[in-house]
C-alpha atoms as a PDB file:
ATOM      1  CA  UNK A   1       8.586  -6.763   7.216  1.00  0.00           C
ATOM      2  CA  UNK A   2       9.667  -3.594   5.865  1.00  0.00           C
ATOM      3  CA  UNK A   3      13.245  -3.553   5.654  1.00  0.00           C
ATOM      4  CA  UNK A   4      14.686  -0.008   4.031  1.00  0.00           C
ATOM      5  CA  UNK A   5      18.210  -0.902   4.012  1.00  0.00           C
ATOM      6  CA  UNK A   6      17.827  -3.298   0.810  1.00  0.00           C
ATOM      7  CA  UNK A   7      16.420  -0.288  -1.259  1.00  0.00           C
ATOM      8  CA  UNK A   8      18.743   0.098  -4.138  1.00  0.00           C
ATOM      9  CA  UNK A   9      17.740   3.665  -4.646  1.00  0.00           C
ATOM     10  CA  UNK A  10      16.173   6.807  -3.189  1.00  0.00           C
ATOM     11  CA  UNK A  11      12.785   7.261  -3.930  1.00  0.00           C
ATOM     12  CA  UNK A  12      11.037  10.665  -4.817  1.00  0.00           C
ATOM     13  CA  UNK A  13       7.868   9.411  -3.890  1.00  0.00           C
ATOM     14  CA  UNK A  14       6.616   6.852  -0.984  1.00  0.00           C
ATOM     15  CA  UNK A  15       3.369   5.297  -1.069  1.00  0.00           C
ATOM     16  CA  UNK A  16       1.702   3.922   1.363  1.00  0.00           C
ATOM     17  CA  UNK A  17      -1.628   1.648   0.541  1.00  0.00           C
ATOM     18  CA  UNK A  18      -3.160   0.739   3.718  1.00  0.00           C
ATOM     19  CA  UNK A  19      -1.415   2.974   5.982  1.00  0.00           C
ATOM     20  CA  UNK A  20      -3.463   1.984   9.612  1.00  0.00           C
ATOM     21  CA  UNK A  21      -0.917   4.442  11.818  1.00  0.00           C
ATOM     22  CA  UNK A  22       1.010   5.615   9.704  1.00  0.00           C
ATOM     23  CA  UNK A  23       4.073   3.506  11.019  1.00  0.00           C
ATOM     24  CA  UNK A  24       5.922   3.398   7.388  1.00  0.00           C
ATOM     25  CA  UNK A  25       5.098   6.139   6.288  1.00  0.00           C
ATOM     26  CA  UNK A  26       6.620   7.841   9.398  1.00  0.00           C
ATOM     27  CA  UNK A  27       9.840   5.316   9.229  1.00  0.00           C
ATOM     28  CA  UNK A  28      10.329   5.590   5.326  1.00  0.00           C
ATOM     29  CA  UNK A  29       9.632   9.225   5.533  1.00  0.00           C
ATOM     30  CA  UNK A  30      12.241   9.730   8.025  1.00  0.00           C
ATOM     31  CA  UNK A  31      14.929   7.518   6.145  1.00  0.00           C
ATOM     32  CA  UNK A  32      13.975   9.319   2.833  1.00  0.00           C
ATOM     33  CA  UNK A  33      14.121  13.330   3.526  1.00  0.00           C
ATOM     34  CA  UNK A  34      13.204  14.523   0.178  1.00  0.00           C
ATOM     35  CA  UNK A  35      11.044  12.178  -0.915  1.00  0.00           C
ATOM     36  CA  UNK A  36       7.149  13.610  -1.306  1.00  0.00           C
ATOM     37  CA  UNK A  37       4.453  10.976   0.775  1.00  0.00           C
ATOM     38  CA  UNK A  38       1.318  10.091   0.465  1.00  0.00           C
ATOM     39  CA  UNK A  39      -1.060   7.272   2.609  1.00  0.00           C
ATOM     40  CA  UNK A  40      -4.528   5.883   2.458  1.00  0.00           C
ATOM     41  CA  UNK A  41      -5.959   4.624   5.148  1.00  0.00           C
ATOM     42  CA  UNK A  42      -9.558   3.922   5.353  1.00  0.00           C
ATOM     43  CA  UNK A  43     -10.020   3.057   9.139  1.00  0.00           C
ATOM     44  CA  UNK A  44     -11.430   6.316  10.651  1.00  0.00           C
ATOM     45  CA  UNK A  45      -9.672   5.769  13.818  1.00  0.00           C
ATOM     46  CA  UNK A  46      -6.535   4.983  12.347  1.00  0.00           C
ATOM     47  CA  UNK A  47      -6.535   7.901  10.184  1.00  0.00           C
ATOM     48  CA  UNK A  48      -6.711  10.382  12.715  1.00  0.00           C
ATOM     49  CA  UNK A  49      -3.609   8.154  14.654  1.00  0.00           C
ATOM     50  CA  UNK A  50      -1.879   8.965  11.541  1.00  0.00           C
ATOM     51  CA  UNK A  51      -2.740  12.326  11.223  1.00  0.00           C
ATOM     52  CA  UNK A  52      -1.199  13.384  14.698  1.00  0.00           C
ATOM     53  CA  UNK A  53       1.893  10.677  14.005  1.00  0.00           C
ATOM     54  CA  UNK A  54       3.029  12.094  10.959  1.00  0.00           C
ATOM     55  CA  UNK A  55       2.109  16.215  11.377  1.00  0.00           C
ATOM     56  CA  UNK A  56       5.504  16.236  11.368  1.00  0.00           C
ATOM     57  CA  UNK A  57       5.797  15.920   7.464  1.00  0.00           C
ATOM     58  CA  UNK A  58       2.681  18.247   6.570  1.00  0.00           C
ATOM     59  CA  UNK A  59       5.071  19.726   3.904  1.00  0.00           C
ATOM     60  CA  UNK A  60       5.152  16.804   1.853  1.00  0.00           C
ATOM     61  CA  UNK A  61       2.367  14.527   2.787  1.00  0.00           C
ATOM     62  CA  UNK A  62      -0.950  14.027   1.295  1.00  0.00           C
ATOM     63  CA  UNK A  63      -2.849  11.974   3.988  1.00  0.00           C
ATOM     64  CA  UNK A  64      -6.259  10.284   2.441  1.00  0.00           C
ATOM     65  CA  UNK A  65      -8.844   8.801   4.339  1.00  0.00           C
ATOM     66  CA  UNK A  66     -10.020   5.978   1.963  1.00  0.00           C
ATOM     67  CA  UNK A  67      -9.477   2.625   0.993  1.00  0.00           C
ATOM     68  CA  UNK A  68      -6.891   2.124  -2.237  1.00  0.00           C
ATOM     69  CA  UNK A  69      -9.248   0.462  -5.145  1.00  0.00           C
ATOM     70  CA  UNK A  70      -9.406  -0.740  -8.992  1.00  0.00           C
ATOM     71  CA  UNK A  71     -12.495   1.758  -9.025  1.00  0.00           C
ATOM     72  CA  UNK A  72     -13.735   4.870  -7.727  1.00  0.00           C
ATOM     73  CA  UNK A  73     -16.710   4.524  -4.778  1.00  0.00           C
ATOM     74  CA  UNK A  74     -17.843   3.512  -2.053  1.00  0.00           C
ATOM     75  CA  UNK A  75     -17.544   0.386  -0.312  1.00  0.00           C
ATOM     76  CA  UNK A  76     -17.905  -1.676   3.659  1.00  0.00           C
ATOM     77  CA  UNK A  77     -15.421  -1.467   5.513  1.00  0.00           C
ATOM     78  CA  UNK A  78     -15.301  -3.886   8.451  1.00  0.00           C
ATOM     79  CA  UNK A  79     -13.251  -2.848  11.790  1.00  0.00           C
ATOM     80  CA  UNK A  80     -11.367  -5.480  13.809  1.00  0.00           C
ATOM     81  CA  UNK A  81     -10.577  -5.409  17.284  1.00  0.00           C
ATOM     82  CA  UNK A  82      -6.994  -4.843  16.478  1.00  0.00           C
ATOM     83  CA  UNK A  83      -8.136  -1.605  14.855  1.00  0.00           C
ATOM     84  CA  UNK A  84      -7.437  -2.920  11.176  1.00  0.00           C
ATOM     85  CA  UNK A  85      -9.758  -4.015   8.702  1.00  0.00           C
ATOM     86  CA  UNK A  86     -10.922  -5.013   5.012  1.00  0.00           C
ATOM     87  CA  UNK A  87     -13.442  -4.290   2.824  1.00  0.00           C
ATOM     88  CA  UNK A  88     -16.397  -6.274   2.270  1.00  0.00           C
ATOM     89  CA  UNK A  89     -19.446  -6.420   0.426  1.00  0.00           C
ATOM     90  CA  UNK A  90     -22.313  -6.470   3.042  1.00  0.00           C
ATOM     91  CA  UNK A  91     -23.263  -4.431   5.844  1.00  0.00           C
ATOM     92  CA  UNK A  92     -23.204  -6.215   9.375  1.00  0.00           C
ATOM     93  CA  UNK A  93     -21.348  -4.767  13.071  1.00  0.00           C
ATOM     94  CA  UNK A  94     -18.782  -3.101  13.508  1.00  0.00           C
ATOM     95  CA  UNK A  95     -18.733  -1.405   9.754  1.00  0.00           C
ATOM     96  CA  UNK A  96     -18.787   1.459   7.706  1.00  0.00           C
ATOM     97  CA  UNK A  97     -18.770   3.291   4.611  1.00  0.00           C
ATOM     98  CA  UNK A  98     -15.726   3.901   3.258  1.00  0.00           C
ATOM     99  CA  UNK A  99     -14.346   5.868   0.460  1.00  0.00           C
ATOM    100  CA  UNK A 100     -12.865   3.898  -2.609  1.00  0.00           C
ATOM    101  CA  UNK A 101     -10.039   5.484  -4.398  1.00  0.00           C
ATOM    102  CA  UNK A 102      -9.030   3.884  -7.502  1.00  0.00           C
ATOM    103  CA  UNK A 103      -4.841   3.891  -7.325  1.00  0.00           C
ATOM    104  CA  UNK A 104      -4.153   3.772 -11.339  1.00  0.00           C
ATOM    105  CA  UNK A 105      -5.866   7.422 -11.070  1.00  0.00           C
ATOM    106  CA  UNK A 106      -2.914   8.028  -8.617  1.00  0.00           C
ATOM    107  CA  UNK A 107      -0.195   7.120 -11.701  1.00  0.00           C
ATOM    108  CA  UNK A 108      -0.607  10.203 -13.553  1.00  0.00           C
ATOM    109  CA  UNK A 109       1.402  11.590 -10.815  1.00  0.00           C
ATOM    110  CA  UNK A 110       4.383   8.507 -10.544  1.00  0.00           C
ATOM    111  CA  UNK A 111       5.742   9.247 -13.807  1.00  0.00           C
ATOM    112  CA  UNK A 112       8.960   9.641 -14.535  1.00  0.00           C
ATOM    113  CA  UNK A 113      10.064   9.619 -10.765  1.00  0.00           C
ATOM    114  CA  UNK A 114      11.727   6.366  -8.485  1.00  0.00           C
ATOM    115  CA  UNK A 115       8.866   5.194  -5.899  1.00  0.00           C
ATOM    116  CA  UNK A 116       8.528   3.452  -3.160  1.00  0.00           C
ATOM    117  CA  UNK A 117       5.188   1.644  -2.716  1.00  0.00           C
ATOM    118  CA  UNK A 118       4.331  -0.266   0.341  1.00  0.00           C
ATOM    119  CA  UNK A 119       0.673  -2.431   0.068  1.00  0.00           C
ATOM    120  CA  UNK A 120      -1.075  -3.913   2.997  1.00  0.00           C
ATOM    121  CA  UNK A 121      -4.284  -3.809   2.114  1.00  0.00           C
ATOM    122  CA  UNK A 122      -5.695  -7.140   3.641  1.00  0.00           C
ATOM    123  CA  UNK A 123      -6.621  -9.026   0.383  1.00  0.00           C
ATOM    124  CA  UNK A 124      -7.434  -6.689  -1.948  1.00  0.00           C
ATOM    125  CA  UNK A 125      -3.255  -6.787  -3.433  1.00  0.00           C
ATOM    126  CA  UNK A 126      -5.319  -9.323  -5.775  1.00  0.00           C
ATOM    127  CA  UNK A 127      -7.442  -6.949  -7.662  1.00  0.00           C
ATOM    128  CA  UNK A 128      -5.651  -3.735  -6.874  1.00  0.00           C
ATOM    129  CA  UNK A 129      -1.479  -4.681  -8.177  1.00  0.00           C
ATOM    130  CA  UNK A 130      -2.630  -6.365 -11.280  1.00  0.00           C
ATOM    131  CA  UNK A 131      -4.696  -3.118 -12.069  1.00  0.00           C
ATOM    132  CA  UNK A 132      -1.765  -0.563 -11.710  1.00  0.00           C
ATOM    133  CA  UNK A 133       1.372  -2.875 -12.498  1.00  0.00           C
ATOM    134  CA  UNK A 134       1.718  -1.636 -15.847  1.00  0.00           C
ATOM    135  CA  UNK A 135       1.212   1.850 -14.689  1.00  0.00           C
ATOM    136  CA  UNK A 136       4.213   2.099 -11.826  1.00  0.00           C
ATOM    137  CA  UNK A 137       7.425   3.930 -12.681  1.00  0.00           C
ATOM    138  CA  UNK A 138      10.586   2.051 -14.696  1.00  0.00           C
ATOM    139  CA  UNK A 139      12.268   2.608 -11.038  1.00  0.00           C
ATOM    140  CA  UNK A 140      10.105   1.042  -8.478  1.00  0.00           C
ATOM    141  CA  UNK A 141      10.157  -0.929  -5.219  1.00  0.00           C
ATOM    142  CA  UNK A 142       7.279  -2.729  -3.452  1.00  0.00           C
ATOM    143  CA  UNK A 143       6.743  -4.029  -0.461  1.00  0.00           C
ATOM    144  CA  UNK A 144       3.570  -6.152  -0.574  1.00  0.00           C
ATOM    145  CA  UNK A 145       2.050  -8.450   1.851  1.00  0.00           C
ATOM    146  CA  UNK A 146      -0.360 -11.380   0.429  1.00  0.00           C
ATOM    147  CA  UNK A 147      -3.244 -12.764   1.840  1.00  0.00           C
ATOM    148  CA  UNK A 148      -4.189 -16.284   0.689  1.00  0.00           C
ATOM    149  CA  UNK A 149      -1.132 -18.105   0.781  1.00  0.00           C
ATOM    150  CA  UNK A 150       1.173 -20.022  -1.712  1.00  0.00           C
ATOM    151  CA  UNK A 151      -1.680 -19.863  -4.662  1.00  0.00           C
ATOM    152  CA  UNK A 152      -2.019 -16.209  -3.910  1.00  0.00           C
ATOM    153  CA  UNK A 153       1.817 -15.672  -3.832  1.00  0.00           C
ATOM    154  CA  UNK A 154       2.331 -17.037  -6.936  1.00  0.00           C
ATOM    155  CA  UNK A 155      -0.316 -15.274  -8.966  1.00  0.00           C
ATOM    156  CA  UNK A 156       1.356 -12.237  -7.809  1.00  0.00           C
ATOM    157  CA  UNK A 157       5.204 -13.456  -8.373  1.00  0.00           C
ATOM    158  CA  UNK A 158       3.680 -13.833 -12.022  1.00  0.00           C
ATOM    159  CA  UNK A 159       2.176 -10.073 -12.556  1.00  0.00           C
ATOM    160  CA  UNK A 160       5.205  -8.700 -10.964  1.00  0.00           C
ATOM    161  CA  UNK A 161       7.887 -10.789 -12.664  1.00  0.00           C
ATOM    162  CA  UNK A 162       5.321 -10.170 -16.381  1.00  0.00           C
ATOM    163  CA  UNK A 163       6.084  -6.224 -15.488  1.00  0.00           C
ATOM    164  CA  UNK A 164       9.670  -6.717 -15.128  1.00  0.00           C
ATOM    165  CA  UNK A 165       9.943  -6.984 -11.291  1.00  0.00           C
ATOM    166  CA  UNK A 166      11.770  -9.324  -9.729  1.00  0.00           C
ATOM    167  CA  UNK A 167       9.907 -10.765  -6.627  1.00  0.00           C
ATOM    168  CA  UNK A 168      11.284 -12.386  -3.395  1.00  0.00           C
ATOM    169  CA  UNK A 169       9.446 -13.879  -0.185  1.00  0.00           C
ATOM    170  CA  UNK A 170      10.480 -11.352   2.831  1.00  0.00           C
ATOM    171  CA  UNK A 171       8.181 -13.758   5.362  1.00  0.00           C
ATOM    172  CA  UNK A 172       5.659 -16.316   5.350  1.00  0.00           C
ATOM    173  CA  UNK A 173       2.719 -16.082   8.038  1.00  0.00           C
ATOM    174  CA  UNK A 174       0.401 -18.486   6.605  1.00  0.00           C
ATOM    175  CA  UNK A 175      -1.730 -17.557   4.957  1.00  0.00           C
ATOM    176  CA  UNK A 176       0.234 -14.479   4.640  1.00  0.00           C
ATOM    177  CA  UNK A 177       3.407 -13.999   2.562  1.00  0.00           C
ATOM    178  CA  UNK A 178       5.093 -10.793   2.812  1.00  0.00           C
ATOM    179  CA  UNK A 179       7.339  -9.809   0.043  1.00  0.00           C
ATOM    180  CA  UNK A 180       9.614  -7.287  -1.416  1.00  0.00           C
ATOM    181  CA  UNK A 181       9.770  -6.553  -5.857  1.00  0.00           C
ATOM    182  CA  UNK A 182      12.003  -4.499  -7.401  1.00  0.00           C
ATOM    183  CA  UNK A 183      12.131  -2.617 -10.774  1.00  0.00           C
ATOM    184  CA  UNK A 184      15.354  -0.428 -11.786  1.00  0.00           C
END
């Protein structure tokens, strides 16, 4: 799903929305040297998976145990078997608090440098791209997956392609459609 070798540049900064292991973060961060990293992942268990995976890069990673956002908080976070998750509104088995981080706060820091942002954040690419679109970097790449299908899909094609992305399917998994957007 996450295929490095059609990256049309190096980035300076890799981000990694929805992290769970840390698996990209250690692959891109491996492929790209130089390139400062930072993941949120808001699965306790997960995070500390990714905190021994990717010691390696303590230099030049920022590792933060929350859930990427359109807002600042706090919100439910319910655990899956599988050891990923999503938020939700009410409180039930198997969930927690989480900690909400609001990603456009995170743009400050983007400009003016080429990034690499990966977002698997099971659902949430609805609210969360669409609030930080028009605050990514003139050079950026995205890899996104979608959850809700074709409908879904499309309503994201449209914010990317409005912010001068172009979009292309990467895999379909209904009801999920991976996909990769580029903006040089």
């Amino acid at each position: 799903a996450y295929d490095l070798s059609i990256m049309p540049f190096r980035p300076d900064l890799i981000a990694d929305c929805g992290a769970h292991i840390g698996l990209f973060t250690l692959i891109a961060g491996l492929r790209y040297s130089s390139a400062e990293l930072i993941a949120f992942e808001p699965n306790a268990y997960n995070f500390r998976i990714a905190q021994k995976q990717l010691a390696r890069f303590r230099a030049r990673l920022r590792l933060v145990e929350a859930a990427v956002s359109s807002e600042n908080g706090e919100a439910w976070f319910y655990s899956e078997e599988s050891n990923s998750g999503y938020l939700t509104n009410k409180p039930g088995e198997r969930q927690q608090r989480v900690r909400l981080v609001n990603l456009r706060d995170e743009a400050p820091r983007w400009a003016g440098r080429r990034l690499l942002l990966k977002m698997d954040i099971e659902g949430k690419e609805r609210e969360v791209l669409p609030h930080v679109i028009d605050h990514l970097p003139s050079q950026c790449a995205i890899f996104v997956e979608v959850h809700g299908g074709q409908e879904v899909w499309d309503e994201i094609s449209n914010i990317t392609a409005r912010a001068g992305f172009q979009i292309t399917i990467t895999r379909k998994r209904t009801p999920f459609i991976d996909g990769f957007a580029l903006r040089t």
